[in-house]
Protein backbone atom coordinates (compact mmCIF):
# COMPACT_ATOMS: atom_id res chain seq x y z
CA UNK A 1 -121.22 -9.86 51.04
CA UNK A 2 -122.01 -12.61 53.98
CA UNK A 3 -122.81 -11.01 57.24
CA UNK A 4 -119.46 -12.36 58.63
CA UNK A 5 -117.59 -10.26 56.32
CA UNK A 6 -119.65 -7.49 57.31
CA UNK A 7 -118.92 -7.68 60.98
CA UNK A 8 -115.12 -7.90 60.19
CA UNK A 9 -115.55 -4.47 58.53
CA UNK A 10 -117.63 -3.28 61.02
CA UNK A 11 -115.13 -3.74 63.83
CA UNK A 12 -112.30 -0.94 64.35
CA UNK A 13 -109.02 -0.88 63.70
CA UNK A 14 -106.36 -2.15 66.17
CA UNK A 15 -104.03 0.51 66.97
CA UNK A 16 -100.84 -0.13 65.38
CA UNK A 17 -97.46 0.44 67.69
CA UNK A 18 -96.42 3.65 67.00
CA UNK A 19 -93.04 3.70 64.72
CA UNK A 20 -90.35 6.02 63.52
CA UNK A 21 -86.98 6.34 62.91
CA UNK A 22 -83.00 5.64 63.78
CA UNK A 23 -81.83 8.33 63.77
CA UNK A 24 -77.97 7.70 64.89
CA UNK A 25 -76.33 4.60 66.33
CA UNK A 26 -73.35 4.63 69.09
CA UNK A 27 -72.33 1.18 69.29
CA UNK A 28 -74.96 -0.38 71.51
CA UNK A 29 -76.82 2.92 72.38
CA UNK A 30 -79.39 4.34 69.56
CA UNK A 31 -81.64 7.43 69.02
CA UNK A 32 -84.89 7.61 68.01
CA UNK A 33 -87.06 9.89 65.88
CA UNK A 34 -89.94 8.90 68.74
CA UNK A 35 -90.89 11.14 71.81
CA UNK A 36 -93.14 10.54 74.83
CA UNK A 37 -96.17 12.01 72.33
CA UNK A 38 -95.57 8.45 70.65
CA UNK A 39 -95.52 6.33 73.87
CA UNK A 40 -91.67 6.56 74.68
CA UNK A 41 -91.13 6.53 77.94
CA UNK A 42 -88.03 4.82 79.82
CA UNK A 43 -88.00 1.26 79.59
CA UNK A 44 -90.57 0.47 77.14
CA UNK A 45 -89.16 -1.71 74.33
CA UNK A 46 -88.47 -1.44 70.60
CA UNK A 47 -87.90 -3.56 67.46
CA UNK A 48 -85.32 -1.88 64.93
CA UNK A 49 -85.87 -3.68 61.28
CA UNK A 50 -85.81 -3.15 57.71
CA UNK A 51 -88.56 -3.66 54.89
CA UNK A 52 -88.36 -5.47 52.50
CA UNK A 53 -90.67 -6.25 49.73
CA UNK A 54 -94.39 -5.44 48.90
CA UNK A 55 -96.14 -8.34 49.70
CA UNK A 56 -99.59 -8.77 47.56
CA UNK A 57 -102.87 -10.94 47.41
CA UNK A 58 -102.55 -13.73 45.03
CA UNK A 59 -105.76 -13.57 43.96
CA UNK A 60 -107.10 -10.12 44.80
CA UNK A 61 -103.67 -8.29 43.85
CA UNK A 62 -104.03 -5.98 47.38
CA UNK A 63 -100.98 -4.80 48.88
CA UNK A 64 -100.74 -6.77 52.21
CA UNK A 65 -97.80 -4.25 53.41
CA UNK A 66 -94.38 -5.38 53.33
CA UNK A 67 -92.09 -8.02 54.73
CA UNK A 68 -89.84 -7.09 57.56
CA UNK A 69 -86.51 -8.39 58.75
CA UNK A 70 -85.69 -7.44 62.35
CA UNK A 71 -82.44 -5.98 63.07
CA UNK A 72 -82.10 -5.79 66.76
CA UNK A 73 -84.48 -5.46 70.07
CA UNK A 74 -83.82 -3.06 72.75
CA UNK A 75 -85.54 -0.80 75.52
CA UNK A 76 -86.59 3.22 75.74
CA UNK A 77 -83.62 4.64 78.52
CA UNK A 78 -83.95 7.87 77.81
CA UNK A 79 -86.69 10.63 76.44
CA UNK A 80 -86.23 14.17 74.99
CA UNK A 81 -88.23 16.49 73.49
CA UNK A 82 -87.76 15.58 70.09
CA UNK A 83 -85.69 11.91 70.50
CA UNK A 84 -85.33 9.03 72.37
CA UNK A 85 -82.81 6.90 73.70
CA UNK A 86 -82.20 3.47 73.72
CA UNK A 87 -79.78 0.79 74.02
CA UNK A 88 -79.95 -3.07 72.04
CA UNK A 89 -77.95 -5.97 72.95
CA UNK A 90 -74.44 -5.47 72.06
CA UNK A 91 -73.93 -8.53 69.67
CA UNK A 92 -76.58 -6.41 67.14
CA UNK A 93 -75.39 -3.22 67.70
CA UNK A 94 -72.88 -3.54 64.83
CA UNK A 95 -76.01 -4.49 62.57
CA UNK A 96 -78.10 -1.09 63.61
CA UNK A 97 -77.40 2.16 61.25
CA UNK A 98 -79.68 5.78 61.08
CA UNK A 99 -82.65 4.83 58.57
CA UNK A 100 -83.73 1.99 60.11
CA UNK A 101 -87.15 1.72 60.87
CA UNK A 102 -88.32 1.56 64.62
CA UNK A 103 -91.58 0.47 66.82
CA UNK A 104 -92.33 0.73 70.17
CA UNK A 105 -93.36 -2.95 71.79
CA UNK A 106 -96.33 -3.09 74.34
CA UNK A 107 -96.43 -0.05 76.45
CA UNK A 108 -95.42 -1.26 80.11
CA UNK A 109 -98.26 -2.06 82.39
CA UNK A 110 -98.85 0.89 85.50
CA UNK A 111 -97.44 -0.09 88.56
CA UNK A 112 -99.16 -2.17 90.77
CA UNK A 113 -101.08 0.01 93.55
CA UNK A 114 -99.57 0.31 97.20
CA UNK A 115 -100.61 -2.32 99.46
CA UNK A 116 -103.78 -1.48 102.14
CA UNK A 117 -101.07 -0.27 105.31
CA UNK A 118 -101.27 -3.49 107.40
CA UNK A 119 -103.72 -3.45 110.72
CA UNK A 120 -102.04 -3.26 113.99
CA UNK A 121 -100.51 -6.66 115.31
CA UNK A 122 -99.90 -7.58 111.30
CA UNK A 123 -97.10 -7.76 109.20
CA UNK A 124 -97.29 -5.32 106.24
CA UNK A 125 -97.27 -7.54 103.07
CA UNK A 126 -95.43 -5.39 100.32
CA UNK A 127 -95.64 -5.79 96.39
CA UNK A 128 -92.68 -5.05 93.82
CA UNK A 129 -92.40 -1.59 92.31
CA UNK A 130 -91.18 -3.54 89.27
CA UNK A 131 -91.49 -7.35 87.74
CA UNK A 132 -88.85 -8.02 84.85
CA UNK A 133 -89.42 -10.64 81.72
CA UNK A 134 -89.22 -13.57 82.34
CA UNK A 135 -85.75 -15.60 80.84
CA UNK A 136 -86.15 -19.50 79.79
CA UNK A 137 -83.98 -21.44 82.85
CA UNK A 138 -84.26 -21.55 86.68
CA UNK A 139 -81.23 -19.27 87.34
CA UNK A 140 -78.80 -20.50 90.13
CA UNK A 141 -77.68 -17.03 90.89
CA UNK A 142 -77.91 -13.65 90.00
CA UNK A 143 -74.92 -10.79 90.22
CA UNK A 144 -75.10 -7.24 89.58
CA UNK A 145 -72.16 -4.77 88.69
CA UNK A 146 -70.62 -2.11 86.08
CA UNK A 147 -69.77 -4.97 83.91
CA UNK A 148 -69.29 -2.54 80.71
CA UNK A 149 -67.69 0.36 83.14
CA UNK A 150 -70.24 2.97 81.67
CA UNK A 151 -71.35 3.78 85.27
CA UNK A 152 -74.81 2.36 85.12
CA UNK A 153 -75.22 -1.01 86.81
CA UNK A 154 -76.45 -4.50 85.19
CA UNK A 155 -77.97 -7.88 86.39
CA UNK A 156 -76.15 -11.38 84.96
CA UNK A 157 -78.21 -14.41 85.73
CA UNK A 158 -76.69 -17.95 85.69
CA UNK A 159 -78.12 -21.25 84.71
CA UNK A 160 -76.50 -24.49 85.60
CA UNK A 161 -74.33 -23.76 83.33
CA UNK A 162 -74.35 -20.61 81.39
CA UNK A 163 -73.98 -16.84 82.59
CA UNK A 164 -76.51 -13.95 80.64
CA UNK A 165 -76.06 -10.50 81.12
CA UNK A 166 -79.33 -8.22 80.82
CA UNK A 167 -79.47 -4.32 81.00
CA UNK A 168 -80.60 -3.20 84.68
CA UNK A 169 -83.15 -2.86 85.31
CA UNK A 170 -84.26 -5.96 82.90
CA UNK A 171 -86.77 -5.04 79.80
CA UNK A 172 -85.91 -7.62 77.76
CA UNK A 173 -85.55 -11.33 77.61
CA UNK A 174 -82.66 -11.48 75.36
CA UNK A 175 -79.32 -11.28 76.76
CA UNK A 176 -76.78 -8.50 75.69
CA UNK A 177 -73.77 -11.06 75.91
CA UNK A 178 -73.63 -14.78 77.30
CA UNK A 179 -71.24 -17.48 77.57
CA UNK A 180 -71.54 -21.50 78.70
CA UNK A 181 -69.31 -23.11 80.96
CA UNK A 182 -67.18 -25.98 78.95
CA UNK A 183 -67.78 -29.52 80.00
CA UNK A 184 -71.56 -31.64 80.14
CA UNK A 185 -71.81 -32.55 84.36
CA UNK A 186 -70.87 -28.49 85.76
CA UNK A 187 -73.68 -26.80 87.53
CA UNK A 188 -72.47 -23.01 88.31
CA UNK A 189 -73.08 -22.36 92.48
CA UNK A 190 -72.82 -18.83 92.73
CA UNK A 191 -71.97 -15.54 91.53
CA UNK A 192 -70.21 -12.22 92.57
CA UNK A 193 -69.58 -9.04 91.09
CA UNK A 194 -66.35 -6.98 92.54
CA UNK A 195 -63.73 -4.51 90.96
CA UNK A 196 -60.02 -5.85 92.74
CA UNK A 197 -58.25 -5.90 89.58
CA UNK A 198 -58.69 -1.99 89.44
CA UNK A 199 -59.23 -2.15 85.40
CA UNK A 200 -62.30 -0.42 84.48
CA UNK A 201 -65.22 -2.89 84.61
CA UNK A 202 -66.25 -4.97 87.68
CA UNK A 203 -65.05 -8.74 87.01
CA UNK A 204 -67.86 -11.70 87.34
CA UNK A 205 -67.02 -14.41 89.51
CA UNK A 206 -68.44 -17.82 88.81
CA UNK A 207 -68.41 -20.78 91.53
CA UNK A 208 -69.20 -24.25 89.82
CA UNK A 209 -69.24 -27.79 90.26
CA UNK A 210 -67.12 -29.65 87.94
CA UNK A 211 -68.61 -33.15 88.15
CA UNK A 212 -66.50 -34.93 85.71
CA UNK A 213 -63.48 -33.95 88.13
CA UNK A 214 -65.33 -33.70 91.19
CA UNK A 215 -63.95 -30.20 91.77
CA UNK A 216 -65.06 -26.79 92.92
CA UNK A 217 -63.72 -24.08 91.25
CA UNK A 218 -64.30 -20.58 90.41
CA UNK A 219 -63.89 -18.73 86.33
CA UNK A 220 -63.19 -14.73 86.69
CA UNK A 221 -64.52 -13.22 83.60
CA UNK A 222 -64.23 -9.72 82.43
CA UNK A 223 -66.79 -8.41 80.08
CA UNK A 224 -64.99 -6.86 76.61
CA UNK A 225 -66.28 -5.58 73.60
CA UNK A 226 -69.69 -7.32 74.55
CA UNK A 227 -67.90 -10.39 75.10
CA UNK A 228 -67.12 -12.59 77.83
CA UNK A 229 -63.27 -13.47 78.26
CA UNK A 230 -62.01 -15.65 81.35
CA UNK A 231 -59.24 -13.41 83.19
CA UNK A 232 -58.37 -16.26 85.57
CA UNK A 233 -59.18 -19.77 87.35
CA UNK A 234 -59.38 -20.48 90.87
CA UNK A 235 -59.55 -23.80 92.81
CA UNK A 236 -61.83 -22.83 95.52
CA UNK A 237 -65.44 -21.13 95.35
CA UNK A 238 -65.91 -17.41 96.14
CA UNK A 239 -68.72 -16.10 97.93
CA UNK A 240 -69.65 -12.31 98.84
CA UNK A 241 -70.04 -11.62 102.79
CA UNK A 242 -70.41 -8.39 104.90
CA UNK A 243 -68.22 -7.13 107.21
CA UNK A 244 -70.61 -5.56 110.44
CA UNK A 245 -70.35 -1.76 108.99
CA UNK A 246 -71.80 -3.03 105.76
CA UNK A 247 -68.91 -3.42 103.76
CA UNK A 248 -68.85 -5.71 101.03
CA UNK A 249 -66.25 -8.79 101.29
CA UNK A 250 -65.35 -11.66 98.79
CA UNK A 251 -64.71 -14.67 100.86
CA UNK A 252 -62.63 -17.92 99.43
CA UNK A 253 -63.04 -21.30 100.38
CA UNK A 254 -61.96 -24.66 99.30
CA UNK A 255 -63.71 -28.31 99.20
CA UNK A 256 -60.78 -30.84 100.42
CA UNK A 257 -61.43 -34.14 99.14
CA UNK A 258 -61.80 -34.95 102.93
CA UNK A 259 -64.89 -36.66 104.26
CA UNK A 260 -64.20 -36.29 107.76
CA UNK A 261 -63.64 -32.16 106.89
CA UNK A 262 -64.33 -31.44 103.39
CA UNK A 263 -64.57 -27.28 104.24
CA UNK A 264 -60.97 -25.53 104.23
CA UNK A 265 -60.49 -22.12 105.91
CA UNK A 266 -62.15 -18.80 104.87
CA UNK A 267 -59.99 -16.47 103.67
CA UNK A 268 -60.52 -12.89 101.76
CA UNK A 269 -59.84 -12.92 98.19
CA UNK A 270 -57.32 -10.63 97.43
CA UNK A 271 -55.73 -9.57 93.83
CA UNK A 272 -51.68 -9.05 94.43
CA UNK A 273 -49.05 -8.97 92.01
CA UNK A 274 -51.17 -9.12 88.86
CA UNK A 275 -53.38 -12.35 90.28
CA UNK A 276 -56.28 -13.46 92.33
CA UNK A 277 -55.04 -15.34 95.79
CA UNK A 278 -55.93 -16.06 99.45
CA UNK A 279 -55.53 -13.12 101.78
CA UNK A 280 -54.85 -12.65 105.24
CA UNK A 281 -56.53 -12.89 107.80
CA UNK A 282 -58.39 -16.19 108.12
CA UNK A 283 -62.00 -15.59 109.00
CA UNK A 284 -63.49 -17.32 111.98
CA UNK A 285 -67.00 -17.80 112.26
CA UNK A 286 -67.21 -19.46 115.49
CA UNK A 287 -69.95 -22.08 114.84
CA UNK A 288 -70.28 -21.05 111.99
CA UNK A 289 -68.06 -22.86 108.76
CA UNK A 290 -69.78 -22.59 105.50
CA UNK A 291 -69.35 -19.41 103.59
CA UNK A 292 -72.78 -19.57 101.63
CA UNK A 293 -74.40 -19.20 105.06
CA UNK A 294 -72.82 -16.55 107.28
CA UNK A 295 -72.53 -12.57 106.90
CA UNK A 296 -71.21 -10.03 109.28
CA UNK A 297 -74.13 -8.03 111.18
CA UNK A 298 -74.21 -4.93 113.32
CA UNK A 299 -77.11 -4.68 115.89
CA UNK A 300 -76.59 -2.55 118.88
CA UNK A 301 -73.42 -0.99 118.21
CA UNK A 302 -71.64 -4.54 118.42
CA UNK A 303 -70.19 -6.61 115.91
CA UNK A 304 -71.70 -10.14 115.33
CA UNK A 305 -72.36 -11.95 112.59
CA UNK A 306 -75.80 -13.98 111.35
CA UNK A 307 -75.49 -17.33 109.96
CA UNK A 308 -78.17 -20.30 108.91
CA UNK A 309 -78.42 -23.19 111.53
CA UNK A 310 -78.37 -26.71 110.11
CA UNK A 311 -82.73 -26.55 110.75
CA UNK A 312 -83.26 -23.17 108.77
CA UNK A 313 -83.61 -21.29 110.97
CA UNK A 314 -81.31 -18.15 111.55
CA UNK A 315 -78.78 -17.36 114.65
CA UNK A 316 -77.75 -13.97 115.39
CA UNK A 317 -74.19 -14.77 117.38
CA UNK A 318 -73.56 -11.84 119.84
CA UNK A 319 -70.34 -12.29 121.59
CA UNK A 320 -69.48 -16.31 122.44
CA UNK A 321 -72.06 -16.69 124.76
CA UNK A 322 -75.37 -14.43 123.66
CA UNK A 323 -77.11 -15.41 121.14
CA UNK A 324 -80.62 -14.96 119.52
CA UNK A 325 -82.33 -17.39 116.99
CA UNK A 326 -85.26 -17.64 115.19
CA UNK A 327 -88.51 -19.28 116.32
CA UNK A 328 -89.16 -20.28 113.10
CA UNK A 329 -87.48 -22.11 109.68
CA UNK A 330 -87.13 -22.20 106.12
CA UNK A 331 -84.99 -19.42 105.95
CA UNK A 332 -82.14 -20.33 103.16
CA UNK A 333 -83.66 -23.15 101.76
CA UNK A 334 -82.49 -23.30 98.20
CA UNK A 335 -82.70 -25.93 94.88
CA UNK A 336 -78.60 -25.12 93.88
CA UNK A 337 -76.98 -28.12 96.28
CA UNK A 338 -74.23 -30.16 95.61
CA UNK A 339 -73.78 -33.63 97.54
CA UNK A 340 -70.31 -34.40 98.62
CA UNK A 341 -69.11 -37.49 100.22
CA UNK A 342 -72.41 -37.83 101.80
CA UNK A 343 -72.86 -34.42 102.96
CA UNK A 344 -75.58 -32.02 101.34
CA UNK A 345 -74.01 -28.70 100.75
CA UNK A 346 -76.47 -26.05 99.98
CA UNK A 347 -75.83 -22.86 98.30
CA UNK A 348 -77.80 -20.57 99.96
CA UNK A 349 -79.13 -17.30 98.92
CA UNK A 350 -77.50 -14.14 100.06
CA UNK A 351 -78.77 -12.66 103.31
CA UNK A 352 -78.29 -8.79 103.22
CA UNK A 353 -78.07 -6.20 105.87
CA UNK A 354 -78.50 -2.67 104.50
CA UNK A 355 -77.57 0.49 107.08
CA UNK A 356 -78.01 4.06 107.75
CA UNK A 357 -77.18 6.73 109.95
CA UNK A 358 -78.97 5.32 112.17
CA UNK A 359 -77.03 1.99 112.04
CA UNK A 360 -79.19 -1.45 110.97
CA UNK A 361 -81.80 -0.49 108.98
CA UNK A 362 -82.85 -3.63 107.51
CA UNK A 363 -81.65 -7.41 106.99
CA UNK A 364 -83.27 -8.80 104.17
CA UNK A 365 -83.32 -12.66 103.59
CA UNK A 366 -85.67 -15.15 101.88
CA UNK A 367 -87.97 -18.05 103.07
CA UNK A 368 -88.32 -20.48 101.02
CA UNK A 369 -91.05 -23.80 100.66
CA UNK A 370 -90.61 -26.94 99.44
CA UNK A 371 -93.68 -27.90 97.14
CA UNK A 372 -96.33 -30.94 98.67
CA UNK A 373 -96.40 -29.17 101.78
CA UNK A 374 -92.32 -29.78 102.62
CA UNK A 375 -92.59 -33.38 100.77
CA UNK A 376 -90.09 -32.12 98.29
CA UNK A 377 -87.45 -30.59 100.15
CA UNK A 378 -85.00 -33.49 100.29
CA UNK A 379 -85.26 -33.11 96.47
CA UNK A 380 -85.09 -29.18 96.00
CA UNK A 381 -88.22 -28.67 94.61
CA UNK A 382 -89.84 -25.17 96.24
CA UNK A 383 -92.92 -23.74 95.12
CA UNK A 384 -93.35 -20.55 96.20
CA UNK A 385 -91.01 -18.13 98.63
CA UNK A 386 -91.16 -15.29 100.85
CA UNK A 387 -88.77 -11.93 101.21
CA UNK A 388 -88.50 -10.80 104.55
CA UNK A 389 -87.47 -7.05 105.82
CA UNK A 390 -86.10 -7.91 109.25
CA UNK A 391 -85.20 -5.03 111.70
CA UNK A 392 -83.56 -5.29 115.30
CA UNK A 393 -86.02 -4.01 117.83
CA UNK A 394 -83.00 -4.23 120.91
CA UNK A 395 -84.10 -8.16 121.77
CA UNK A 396 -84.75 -9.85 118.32
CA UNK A 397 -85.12 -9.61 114.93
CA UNK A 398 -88.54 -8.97 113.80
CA UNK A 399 -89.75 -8.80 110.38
CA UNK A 400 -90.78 -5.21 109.67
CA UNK A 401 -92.29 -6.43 105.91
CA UNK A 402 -92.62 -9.28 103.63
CA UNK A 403 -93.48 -9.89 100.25
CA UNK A 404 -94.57 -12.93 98.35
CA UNK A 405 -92.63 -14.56 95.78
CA UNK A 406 -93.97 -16.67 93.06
CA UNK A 407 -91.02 -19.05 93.37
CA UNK A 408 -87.73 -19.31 94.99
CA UNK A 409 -85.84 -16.20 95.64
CA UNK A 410 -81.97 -17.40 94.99
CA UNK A 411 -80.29 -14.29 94.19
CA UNK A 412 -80.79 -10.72 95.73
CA UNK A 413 -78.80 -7.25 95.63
CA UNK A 414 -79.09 -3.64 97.14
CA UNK A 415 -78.70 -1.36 93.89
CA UNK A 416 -77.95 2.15 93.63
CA UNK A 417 -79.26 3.90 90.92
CA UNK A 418 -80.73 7.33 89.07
CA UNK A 419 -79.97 8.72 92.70
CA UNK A 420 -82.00 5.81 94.96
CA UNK A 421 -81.53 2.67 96.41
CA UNK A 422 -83.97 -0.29 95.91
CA UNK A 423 -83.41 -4.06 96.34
CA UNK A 424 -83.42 -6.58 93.86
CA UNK A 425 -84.29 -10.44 93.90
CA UNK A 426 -84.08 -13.26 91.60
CA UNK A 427 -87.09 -15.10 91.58
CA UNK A 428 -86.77 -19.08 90.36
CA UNK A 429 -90.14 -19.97 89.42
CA UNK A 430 -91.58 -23.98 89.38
CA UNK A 431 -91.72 -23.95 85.13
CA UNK A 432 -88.40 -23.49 85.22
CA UNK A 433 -88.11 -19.80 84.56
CA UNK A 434 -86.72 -16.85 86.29
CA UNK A 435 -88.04 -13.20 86.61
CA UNK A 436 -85.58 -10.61 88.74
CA UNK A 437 -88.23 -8.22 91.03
CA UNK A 438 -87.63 -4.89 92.35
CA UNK A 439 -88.66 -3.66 95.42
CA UNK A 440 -88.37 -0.14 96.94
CA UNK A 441 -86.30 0.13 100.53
């Protein structure tokens, strides 16, 4: 025996993932015959398969184990005792029945340690509590809701033309339902989860750019039996704003074929008589006339609202003649545009203002850079980003904590969930891939 082969034998085993059981399947959710002594914990993921035959050494006539064919792929949500719980993308739930094998995928790594509290005079830099997979396109936007109405929320990411939907908080890179856009030239804008309907389910609104018609236009889909079904087209784009006590408010508004004004009114979208329209009132912004880059904003017990000047930077509007704006830019930059009769509109990520007794607690927004030191930004190429924790000190907004993104953040949410809130944030990364992070408030 050659000394190689004796090394090889030498060497110990690799720890197998541990395996078990399915127990019972529930349409998308499973249980498990594996507990926490077996490395289940929540969010951890699993392979359900079947095996098949013995597979054996040509020569030497060893069993080499035998051949698997995987059923489904899921995450841990859930651990008792003497089970676990789990869920798997709906379009393989049908697929999954009790005797099934199961293993647990790569335990998930600890979480990264607190930052070192920033010195006096510095901005505390923050890390996320959480990093998700990455998915294979630069998503355009991100939207989270009760899609499947089971009370626990979930994250859909768009790319420029195709909407995923992903358990919250994401654990694994395959979607539990998706559905493209028809046509070849649309590129989807933006998208918005809401409930006006009053079905159970929140509906998915998706803003796209129809370039084969040269129109902007929104689908409402509603999610059914793990399955994506349009409920209704509209002929402007929708866009979620803020009223200044928080309150969450789709806006409307329509691209004119108008080069002199192109933007029509903002108006609330309402659902009356069985369909989507136009509310009442209009919504004046007074300097202020692109929905992707105002929100409403309470500071010092008085309305205003907060909206992206044409350089970056950001404006808080007090009344019609106090104002405060930002020494600085880049705020809103963003790769989703859409040039119309030579005029750049940019689709701008969210800006969010998050409150407590206390009133304002935080407005978070993004700061995104254009790679080759700005070179790129008249082509929407950004490198890297930053999300900023703003807080109103009685003068200004000053940023209370950032954190670095590895990309551009594009899409970003306050969720509630398991009893907490946290903040979520779609990062677009420069190969073309997207990862959504979590951050504690």
């Amino acid at each position: 025996m050659n000394t190689f082969l004796l090394l090889l034998l030498s060497l110990p085993a690799a720890a197998a993932d541990p395996s078990g059981y399915v127990v019972k399947a529930e349409g998308a959710t499973v249980y498990l015959d594996l507990t926490a002594k077996d490395g289940a914990a929540e969010k951890r993921p699993f392979t359900i398969y079947e095996e098949g035959e013995e597979l054996k050494h040509p020569v030497t006539g060893a069993s080499l184990g035998r051949a698997e064919k995987t059923i489904a792929a899921g995450a841990i949500t859930s651990v008792a005792e003497k089970f676990s719980i789990g869920a798997v993308a709906a379009a393989d739930a049908a697929a999954v029945k009790a005797g099934q094998r199961a293993r647990l995928g790569a335990a998930l790594p600890a979480p990264a340690p607190a930052p070192a509290p920033a010195r006096a005079g510095e901005t505390e830099t923050r890390a996320p509590r959480l990093r998700g997979p990455s998915v294979p396109y630069a998503a355009n936007a991100m939207a989270i809701g009760d899609f499947d109405s089971t009370g626990k929320p979930q994250v859909v990411l768009a790319s420029d033309n195709a909407v995923n939907l992903y358990a919250y908080p994401p654990a694994d890179a395959k979607p539990l339902a998706e559905t493209s856009l028809p046509g070849t030239n649309v590129k989807i804008l933006g998208l918005e989860a809401a409930n006006l309907d009053g079905e159970p389910g929140d509906e998915l609104f998706v803003s796209y750019y129809d370039d084969t018609f040269k129109r902007f236009e929104t689908k409402v889909y509603q999610l059914e039996a793990g399955k994506w079904l349009v409920a209704a087209e509209l002929s402007y784009l929708v866009r979620a704003q803020q009223d200044p006590a928080g309150a969450k408010v789709l806006v409307t508004q329509q691209i004119t074929d108008d080069k002199t004004f192109p933007l029509g009114t903002m108006y609330p979208l309402a659902y009356q008589d069985g369909r989507y329209a136009q509310g009442s009132p209009r919504l004046s912004y007074p300097r202020a006339d692109w929905a992707f880059s105002v929100t409403g904003l309470k500071v010092s017990d008085q309305p205003s609202f907060i909206y992206l000047t044409t350089t970056h930077g950001l404006r808080v509007q007090l009344n019609k003649k106090s104002y405060w704006r930002s020494p600085d830019g880049d705020y809103g930059q963003t790769p989703v545009r859409v040039r119309w009769h030579d005029k750049l509109h940019e689709f701008n990520p969210p800006m969010l203002a998050h409150y407590g007794d206390a009133g304002l607690e935080a407005l978070f927004v993004v700061r995104n850079f254009a790679a080759l030191g700005g070179l790129a930004s008249p082509f929407g190429v950004f490198n890297r980003g930053e999300l900023h924790s703003k807080r109103w000190n009685g003068l200004a907004l000053e940023t209370a904590w950032k954190a670095e993104l590895s990309g551009a953040g594009q899409g970003m949410a306050v969720v509630e969930t398991e009893g907490r809130k946290e903040l979520a944030v779609a990062v677009r990364g420069a190969a073309d891939q997207t990862s959504v992070w979590i951050f504690d408030l």
